[in-house]
PDB file of N, CA and C in Angstrom:
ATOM      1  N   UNK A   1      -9.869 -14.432  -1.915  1.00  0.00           N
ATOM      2  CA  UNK A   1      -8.798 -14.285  -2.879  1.00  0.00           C
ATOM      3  C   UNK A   1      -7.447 -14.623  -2.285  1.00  0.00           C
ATOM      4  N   UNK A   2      -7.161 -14.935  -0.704  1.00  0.00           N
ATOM      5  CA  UNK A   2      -6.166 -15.093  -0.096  1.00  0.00           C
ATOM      6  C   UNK A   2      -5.294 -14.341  -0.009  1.00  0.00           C
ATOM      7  N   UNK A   3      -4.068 -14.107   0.472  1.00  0.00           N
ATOM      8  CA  UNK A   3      -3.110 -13.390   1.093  1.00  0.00           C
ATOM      9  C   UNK A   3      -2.575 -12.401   0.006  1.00  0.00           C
ATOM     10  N   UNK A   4      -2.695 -11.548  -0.392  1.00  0.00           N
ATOM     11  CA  UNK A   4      -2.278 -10.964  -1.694  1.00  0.00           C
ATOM     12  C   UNK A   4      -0.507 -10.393  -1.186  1.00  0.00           C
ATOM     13  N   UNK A   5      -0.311 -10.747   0.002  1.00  0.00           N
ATOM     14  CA  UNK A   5       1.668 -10.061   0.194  1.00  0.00           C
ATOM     15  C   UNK A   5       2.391 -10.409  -0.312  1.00  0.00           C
ATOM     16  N   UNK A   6       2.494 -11.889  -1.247  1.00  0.00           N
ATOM     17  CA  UNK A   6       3.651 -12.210  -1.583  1.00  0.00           C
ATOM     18  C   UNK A   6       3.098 -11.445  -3.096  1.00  0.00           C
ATOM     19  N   UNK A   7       2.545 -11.084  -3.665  1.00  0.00           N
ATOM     20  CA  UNK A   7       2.481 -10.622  -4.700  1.00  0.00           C
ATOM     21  C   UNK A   7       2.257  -9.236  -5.209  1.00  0.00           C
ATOM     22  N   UNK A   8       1.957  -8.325  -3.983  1.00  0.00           N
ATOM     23  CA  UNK A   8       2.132  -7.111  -3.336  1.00  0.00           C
ATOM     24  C   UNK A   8       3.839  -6.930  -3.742  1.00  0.00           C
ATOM     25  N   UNK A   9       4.494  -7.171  -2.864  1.00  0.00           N
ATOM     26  CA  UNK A   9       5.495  -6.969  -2.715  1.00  0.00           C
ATOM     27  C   UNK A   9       6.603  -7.802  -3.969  1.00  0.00           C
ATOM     28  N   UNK A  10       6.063  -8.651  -4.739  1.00  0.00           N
ATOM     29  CA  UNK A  10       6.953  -8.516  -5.637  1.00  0.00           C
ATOM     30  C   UNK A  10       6.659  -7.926  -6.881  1.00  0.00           C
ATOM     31  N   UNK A  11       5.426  -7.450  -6.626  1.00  0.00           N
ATOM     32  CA  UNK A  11       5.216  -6.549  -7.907  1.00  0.00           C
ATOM     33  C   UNK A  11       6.165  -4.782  -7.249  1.00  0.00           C
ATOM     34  N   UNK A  12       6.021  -4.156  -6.240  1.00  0.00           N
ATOM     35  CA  UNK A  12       6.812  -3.587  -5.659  1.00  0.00           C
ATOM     36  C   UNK A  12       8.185  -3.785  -5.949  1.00  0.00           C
ATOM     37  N   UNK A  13       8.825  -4.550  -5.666  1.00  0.00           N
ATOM     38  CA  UNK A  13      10.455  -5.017  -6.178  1.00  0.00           C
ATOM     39  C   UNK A  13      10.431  -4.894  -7.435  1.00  0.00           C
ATOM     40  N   UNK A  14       9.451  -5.539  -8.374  1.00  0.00           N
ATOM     41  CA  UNK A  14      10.140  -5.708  -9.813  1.00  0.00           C
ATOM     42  C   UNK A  14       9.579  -3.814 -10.188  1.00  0.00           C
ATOM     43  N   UNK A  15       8.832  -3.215  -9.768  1.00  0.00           N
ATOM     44  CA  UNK A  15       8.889  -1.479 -10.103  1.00  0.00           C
ATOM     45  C   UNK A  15      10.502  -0.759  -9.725  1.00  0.00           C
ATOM     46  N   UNK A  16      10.414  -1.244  -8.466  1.00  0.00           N
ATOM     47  CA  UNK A  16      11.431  -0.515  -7.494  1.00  0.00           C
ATOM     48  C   UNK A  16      12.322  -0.918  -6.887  1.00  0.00           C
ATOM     49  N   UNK A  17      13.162  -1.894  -7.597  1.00  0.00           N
ATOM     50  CA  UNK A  17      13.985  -2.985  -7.284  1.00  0.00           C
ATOM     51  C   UNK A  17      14.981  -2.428  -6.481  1.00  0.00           C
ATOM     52  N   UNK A  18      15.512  -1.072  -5.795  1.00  0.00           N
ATOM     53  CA  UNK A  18      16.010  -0.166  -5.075  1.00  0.00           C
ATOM     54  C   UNK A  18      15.413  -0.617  -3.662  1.00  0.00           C
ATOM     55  N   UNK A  19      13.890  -0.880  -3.480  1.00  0.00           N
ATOM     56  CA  UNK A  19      13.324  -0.953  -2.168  1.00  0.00           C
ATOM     57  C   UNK A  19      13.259  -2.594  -1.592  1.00  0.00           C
ATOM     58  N   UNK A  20      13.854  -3.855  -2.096  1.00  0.00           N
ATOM     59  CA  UNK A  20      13.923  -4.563  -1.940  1.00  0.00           C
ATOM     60  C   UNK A  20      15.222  -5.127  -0.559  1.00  0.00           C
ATOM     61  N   UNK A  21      16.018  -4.332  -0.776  1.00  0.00           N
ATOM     62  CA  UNK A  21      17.021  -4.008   0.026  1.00  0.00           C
ATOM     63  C   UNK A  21      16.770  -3.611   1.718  1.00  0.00           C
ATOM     64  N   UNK A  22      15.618  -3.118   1.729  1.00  0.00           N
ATOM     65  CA  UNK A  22      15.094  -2.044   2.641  1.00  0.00           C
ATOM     66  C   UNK A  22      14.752  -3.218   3.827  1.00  0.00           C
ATOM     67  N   UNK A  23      14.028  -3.995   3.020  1.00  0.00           N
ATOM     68  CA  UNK A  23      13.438  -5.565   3.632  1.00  0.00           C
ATOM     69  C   UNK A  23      14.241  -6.536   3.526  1.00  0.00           C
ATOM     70  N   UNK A  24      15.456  -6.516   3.902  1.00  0.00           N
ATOM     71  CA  UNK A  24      16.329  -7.625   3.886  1.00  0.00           C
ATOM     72  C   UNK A  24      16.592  -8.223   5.770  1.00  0.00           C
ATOM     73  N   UNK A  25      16.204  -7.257   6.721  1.00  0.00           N
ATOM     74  CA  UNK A  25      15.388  -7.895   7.675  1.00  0.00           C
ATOM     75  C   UNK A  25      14.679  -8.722   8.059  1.00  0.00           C
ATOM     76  N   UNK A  26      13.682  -8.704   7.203  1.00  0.00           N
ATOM     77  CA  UNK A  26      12.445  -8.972   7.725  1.00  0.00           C
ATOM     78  C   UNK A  26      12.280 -10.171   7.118  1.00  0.00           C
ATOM     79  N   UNK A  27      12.653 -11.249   7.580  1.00  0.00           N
ATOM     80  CA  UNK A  27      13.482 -12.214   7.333  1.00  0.00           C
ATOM     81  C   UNK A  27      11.380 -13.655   7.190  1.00  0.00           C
ATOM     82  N   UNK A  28      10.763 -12.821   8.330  1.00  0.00           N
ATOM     83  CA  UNK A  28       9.469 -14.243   8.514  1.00  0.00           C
ATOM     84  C   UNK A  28       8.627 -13.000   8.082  1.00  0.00           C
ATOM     85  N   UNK A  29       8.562 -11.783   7.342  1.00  0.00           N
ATOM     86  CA  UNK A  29       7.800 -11.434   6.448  1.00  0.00           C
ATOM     87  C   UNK A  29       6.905 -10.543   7.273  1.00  0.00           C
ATOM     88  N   UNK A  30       7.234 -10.177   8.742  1.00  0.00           N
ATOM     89  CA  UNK A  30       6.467  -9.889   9.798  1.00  0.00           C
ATOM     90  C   UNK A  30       5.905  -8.527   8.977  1.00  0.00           C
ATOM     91  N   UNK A  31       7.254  -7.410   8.899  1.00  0.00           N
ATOM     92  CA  UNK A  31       7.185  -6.233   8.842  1.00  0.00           C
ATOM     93  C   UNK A  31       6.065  -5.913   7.298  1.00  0.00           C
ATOM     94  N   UNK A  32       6.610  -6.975   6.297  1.00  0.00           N
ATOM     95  CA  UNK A  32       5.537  -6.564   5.336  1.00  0.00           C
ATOM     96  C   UNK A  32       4.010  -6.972   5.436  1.00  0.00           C
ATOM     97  N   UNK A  33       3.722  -7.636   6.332  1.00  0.00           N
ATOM     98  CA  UNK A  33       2.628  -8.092   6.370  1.00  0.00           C
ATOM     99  C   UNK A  33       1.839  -6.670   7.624  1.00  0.00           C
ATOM    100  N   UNK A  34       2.649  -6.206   8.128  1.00  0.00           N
ATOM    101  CA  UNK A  34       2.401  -5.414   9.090  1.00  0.00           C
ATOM    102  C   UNK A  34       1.949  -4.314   7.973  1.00  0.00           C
ATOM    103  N   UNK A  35       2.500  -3.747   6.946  1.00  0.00           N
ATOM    104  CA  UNK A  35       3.030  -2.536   6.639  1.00  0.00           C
ATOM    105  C   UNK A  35       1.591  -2.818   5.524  1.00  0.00           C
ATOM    106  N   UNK A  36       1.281  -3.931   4.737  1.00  0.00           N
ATOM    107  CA  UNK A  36      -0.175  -4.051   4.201  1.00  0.00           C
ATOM    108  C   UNK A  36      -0.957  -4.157   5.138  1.00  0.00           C
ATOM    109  N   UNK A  37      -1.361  -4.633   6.242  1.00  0.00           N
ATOM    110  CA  UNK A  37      -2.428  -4.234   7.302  1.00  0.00           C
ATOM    111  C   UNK A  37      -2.903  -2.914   7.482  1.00  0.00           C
ATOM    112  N   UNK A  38      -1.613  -2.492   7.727  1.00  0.00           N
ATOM    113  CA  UNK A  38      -1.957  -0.790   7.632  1.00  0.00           C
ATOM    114  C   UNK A  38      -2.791   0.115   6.720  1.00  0.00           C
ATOM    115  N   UNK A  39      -1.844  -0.792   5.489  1.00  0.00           N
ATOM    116  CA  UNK A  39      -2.814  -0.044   3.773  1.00  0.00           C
ATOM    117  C   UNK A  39      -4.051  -0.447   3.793  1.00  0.00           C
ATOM    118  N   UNK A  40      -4.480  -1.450   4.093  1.00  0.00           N
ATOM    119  CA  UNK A  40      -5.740  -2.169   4.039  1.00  0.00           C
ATOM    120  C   UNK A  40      -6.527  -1.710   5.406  1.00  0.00           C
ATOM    121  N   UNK A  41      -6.232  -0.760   6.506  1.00  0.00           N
ATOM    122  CA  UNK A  41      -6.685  -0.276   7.741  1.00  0.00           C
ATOM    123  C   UNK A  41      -7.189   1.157   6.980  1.00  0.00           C
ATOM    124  N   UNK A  42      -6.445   1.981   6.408  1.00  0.00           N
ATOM    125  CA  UNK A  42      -6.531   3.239   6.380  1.00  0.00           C
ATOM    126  C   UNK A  42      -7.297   2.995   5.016  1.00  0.00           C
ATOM    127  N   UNK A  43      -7.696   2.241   4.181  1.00  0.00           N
ATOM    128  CA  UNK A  43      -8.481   2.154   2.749  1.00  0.00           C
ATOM    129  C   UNK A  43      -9.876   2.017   3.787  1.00  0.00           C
ATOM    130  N   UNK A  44      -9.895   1.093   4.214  1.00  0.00           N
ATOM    131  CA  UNK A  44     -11.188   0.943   4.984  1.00  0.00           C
ATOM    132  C   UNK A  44     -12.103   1.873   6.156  1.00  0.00           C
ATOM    133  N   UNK A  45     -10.599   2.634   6.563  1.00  0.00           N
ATOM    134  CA  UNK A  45     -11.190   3.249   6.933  1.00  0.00           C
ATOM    135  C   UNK A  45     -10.700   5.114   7.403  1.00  0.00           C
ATOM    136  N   UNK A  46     -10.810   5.730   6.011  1.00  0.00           N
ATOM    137  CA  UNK A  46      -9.687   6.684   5.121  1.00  0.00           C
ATOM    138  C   UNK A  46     -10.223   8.217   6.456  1.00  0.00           C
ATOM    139  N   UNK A  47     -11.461   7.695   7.279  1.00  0.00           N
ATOM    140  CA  UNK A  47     -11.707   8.841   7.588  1.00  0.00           C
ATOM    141  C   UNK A  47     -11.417   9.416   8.835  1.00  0.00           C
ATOM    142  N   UNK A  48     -10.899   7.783  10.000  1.00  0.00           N
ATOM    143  CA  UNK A  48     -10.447   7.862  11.098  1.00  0.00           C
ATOM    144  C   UNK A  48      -9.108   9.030  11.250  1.00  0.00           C
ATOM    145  N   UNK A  49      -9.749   8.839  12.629  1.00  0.00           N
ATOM    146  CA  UNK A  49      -8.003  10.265  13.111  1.00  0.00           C
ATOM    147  C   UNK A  49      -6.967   9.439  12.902  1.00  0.00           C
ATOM    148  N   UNK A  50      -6.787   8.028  13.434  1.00  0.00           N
ATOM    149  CA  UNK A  50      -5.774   7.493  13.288  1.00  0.00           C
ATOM    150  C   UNK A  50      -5.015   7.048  12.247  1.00  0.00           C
ATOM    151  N   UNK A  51      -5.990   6.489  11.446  1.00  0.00           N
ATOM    152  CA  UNK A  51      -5.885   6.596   9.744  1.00  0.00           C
ATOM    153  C   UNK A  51      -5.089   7.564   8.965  1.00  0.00           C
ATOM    154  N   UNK A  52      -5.975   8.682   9.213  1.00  0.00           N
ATOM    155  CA  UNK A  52      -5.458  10.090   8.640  1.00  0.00           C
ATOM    156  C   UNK A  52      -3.738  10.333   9.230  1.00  0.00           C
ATOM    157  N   UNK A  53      -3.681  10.488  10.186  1.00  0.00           N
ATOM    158  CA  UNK A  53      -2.422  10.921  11.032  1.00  0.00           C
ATOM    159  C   UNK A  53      -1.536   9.456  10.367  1.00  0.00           C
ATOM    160  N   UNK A  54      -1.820   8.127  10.400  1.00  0.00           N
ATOM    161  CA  UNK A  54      -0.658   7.540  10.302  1.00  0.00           C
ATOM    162  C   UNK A  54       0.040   7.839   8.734  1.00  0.00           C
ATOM    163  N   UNK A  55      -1.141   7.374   7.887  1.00  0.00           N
ATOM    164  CA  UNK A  55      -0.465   8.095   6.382  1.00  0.00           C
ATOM    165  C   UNK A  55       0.227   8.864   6.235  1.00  0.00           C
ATOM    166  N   UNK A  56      -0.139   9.848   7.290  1.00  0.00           N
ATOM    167  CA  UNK A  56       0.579  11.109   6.894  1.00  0.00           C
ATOM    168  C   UNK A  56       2.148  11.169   7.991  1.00  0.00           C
ATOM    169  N   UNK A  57       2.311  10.482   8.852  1.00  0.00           N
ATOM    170  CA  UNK A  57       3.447  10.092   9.414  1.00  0.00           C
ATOM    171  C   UNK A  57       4.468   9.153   9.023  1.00  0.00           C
ATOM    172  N   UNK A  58       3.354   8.529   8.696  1.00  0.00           N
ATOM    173  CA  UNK A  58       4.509   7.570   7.900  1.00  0.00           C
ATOM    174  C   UNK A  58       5.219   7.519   6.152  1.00  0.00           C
ATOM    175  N   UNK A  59       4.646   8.802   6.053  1.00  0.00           N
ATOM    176  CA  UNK A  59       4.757   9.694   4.860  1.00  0.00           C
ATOM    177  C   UNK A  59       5.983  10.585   5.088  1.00  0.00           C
ATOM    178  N   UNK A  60       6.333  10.863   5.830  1.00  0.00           N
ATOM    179  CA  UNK A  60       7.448  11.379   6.719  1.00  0.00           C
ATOM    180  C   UNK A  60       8.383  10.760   7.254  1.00  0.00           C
ATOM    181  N   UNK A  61       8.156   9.237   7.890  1.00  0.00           N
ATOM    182  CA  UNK A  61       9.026   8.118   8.330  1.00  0.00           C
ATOM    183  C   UNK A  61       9.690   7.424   7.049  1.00  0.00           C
ATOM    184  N   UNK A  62       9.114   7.360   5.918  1.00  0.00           N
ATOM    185  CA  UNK A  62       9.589   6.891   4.629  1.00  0.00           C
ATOM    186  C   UNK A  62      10.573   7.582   4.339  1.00  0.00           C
ATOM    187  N   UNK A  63       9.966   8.574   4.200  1.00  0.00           N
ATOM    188  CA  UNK A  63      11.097  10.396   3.600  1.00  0.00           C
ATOM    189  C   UNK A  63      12.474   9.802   4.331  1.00  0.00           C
ATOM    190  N   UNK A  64      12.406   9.769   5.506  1.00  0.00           N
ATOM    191  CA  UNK A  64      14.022   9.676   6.108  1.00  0.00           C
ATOM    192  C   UNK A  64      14.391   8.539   5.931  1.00  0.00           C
ATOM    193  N   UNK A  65      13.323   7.088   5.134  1.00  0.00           N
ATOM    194  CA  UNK A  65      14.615   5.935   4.782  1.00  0.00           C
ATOM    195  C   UNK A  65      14.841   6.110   3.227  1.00  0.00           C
ATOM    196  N   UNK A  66      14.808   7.599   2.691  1.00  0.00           N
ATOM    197  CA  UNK A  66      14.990   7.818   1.379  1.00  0.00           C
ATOM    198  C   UNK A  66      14.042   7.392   0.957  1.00  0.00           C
ATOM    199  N   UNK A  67      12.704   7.000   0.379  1.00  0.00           N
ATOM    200  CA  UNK A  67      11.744   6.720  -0.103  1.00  0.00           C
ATOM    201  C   UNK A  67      11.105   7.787  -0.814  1.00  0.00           C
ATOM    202  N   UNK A  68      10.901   8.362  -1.695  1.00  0.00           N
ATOM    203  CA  UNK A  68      10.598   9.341  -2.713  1.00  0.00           C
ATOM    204  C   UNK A  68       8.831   9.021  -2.168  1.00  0.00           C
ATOM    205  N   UNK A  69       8.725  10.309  -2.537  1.00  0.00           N
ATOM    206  CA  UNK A  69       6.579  10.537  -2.550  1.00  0.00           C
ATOM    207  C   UNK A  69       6.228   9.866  -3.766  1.00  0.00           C
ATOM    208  N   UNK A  70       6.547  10.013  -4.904  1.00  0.00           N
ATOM    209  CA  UNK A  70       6.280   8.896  -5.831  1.00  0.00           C
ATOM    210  C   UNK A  70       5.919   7.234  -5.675  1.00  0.00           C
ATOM    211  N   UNK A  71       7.482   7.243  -4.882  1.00  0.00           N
ATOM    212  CA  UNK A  71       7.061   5.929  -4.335  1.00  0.00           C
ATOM    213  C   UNK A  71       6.169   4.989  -3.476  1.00  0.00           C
ATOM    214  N   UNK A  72       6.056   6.079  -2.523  1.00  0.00           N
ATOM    215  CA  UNK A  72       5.293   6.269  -1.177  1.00  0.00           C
ATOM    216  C   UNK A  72       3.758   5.813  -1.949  1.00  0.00           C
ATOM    217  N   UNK A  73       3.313   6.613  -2.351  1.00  0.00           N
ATOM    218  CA  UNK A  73       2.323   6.925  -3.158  1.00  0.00           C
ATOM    219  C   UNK A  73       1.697   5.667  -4.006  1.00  0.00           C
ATOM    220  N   UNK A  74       3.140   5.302  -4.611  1.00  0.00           N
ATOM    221  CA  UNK A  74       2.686   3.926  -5.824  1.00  0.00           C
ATOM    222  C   UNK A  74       2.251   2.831  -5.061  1.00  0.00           C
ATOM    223  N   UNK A  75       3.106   2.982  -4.178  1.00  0.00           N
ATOM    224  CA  UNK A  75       2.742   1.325  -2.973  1.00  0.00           C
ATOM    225  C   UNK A  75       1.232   1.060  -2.817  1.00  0.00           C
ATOM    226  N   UNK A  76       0.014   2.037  -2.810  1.00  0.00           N
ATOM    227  CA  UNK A  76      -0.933   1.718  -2.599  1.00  0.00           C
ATOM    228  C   UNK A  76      -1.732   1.234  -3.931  1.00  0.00           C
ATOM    229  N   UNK A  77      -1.445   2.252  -4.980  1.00  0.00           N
ATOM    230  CA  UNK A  77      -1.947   1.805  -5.849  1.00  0.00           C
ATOM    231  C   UNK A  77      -1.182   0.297  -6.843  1.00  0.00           C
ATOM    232  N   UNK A  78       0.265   0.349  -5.765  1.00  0.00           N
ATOM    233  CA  UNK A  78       0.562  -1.731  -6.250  1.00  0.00           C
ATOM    234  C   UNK A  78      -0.695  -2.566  -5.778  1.00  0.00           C
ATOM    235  N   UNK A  79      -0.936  -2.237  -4.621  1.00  0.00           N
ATOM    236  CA  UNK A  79      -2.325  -3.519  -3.634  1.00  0.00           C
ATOM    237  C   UNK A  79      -2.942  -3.032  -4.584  1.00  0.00           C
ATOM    238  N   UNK A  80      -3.486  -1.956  -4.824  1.00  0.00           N
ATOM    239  CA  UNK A  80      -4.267  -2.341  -6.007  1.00  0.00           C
ATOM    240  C   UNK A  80      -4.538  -3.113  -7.055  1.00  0.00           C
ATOM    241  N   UNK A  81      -3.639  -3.581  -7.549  1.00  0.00           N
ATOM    242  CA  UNK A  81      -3.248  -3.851  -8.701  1.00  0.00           C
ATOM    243  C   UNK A  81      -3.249  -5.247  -8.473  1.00  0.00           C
ATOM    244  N   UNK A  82      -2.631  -5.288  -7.404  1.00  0.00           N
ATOM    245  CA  UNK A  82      -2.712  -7.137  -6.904  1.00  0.00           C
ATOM    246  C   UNK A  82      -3.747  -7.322  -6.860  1.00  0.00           C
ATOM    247  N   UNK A  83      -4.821  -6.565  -5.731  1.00  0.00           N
ATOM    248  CA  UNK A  83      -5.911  -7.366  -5.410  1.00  0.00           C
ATOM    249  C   UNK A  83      -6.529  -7.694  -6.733  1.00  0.00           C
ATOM    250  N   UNK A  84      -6.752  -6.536  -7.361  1.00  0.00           N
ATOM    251  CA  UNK A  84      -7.740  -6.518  -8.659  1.00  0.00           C
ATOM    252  C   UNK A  84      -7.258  -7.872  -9.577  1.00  0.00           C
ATOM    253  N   UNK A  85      -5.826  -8.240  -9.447  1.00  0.00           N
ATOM    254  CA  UNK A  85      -4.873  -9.626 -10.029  1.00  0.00           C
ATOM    255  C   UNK A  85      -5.787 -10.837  -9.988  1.00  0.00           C
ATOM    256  N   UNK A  86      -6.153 -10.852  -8.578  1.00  0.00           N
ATOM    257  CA  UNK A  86      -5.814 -11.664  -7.646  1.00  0.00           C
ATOM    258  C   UNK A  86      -7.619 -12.443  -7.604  1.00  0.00           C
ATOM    259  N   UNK A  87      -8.684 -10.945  -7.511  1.00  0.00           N
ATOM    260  CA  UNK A  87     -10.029 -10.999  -7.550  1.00  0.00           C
ATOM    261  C   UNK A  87     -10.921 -11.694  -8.881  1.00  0.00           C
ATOM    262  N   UNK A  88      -9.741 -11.443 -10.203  1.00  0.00           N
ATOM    263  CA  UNK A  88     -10.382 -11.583 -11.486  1.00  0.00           C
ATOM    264  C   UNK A  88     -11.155 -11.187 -11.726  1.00  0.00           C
ATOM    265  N   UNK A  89     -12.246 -11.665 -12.093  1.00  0.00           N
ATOM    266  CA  UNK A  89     -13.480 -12.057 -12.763  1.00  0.00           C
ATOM    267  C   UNK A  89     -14.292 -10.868 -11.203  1.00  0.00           C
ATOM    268  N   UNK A  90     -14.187 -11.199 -10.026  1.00  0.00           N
ATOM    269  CA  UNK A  90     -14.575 -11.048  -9.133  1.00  0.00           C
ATOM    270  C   UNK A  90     -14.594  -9.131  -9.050  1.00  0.00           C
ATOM    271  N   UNK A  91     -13.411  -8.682  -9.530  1.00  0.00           N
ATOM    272  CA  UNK A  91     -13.407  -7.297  -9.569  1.00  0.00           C
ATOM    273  C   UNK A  91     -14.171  -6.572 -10.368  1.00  0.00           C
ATOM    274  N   UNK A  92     -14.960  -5.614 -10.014  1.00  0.00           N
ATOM    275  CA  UNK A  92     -16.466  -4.769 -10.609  1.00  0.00           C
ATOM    276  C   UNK A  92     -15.765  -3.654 -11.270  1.00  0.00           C
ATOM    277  N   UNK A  93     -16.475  -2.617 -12.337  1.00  0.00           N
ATOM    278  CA  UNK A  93     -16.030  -1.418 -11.846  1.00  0.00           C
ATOM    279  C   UNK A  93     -16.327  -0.643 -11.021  1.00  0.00           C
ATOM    280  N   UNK A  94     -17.504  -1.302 -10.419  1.00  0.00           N
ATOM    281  CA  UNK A  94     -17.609  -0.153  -9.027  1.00  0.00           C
ATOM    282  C   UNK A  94     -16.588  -0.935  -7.990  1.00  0.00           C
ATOM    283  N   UNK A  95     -15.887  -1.792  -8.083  1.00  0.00           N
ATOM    284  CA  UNK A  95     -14.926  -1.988  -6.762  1.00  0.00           C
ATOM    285  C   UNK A  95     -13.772  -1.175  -7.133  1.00  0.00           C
ATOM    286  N   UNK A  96     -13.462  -1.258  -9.039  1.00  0.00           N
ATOM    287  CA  UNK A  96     -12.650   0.020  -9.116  1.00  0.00           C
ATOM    288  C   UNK A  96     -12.652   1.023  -8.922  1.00  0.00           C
ATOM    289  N   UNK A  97     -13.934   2.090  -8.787  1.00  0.00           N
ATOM    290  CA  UNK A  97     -13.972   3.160  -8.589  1.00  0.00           C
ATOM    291  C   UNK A  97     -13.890   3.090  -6.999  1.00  0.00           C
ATOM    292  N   UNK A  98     -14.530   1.979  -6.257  1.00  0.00           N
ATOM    293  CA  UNK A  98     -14.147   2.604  -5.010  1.00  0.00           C
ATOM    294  C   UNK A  98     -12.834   2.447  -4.078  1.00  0.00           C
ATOM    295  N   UNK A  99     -12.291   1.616  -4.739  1.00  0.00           N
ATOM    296  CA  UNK A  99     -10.931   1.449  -4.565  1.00  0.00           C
ATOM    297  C   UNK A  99     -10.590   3.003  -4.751  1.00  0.00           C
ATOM    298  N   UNK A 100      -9.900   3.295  -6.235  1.00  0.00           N
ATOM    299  CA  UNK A 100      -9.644   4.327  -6.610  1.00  0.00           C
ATOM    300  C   UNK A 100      -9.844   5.646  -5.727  1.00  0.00           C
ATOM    301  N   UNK A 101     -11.200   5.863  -5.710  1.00  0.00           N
ATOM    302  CA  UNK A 101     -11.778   7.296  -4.866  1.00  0.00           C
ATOM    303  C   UNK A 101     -11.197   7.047  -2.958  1.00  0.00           C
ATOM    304  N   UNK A 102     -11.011   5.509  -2.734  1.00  0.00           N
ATOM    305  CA  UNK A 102     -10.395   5.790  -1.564  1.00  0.00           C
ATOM    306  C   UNK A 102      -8.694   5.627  -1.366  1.00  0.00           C
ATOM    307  N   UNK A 103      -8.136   5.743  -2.445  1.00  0.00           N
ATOM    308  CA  UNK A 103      -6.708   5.546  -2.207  1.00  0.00           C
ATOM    309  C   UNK A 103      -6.304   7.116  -2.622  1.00  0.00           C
ATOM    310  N   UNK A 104      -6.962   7.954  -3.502  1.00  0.00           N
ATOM    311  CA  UNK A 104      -7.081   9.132  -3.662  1.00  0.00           C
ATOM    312  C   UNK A 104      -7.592  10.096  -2.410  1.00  0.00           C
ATOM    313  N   UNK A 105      -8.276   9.828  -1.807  1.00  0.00           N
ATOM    314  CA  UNK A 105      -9.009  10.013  -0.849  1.00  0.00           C
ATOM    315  C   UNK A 105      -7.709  10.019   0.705  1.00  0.00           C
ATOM    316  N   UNK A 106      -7.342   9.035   0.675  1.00  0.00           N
ATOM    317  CA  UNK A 106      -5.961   8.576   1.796  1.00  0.00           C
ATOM    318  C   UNK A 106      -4.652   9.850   1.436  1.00  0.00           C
ATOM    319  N   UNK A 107      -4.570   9.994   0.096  1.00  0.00           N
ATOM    320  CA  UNK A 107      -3.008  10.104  -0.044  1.00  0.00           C
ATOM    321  C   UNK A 107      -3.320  11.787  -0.084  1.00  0.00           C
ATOM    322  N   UNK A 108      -4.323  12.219  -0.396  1.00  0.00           N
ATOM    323  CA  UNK A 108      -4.601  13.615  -0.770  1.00  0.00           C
ATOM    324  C   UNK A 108      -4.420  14.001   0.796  1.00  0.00           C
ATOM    325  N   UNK A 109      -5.054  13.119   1.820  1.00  0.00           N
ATOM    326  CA  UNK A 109      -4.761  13.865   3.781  1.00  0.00           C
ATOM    327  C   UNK A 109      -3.822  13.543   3.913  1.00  0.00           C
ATOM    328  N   UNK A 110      -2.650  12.752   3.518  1.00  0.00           N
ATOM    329  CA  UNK A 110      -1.252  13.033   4.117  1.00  0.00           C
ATOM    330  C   UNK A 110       0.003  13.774   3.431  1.00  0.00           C
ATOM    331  N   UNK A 111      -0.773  14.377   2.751  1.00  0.00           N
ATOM    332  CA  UNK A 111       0.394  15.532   1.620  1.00  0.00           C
ATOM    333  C   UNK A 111       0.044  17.144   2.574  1.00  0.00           C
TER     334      UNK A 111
END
């Protein structure tokens, strides 16, 4: 389905056009491509220590660049939304449900 970041992140901007600002750095796209690796690390694999602990740290690292839990929160279920965009035809409902049960699954250990 290919790179789903550029469409990640502007579905992100056009929700939260406040957080667009945030990434005015990240100029060769490093940091967002970093920051979906992560989402796509801890979906795959929701049960690791490292997994667990980063969500939940960086659930806390957000907090102090002003980033609301709402927001925090929506970002995963945006990749969602892309991939499922992005998969078409290709997306099941069992890839929805297991999507779903693991992004629920992620956000419930770092609260």
């Amino acid at each position: 389905m290919g790179d789903p970041t550029a469409l990640v992140y502007a579905r992100l901007f056009a929700e939260f056009p406040e957080t667009e600002e945030r990434f005015c750095r990240d100029v060769t796209g490093a940091i967002r491509a970093e920051m979906l690796t992560m989402v796509f690390d801890c979906l795959m694999n929701p049960a690791g220590p490292y997994q667990l602990h980063l969500v939940r740290a960086e659930r806390v690292n957000h907090d102090g660049f002003g980033t609301p839990n709402e927001v925090f929160d929506r970002f995963f279920w945006i990749v969602l939304d892309a991939c499922r965009e992005l998969a078409g035809a290709d997306w099941t409902p069992q890839t929805e449900a297991a999507w779903t049960a693991q992004i629920e699954r992620v956000l419930a250990a770092s609260r």
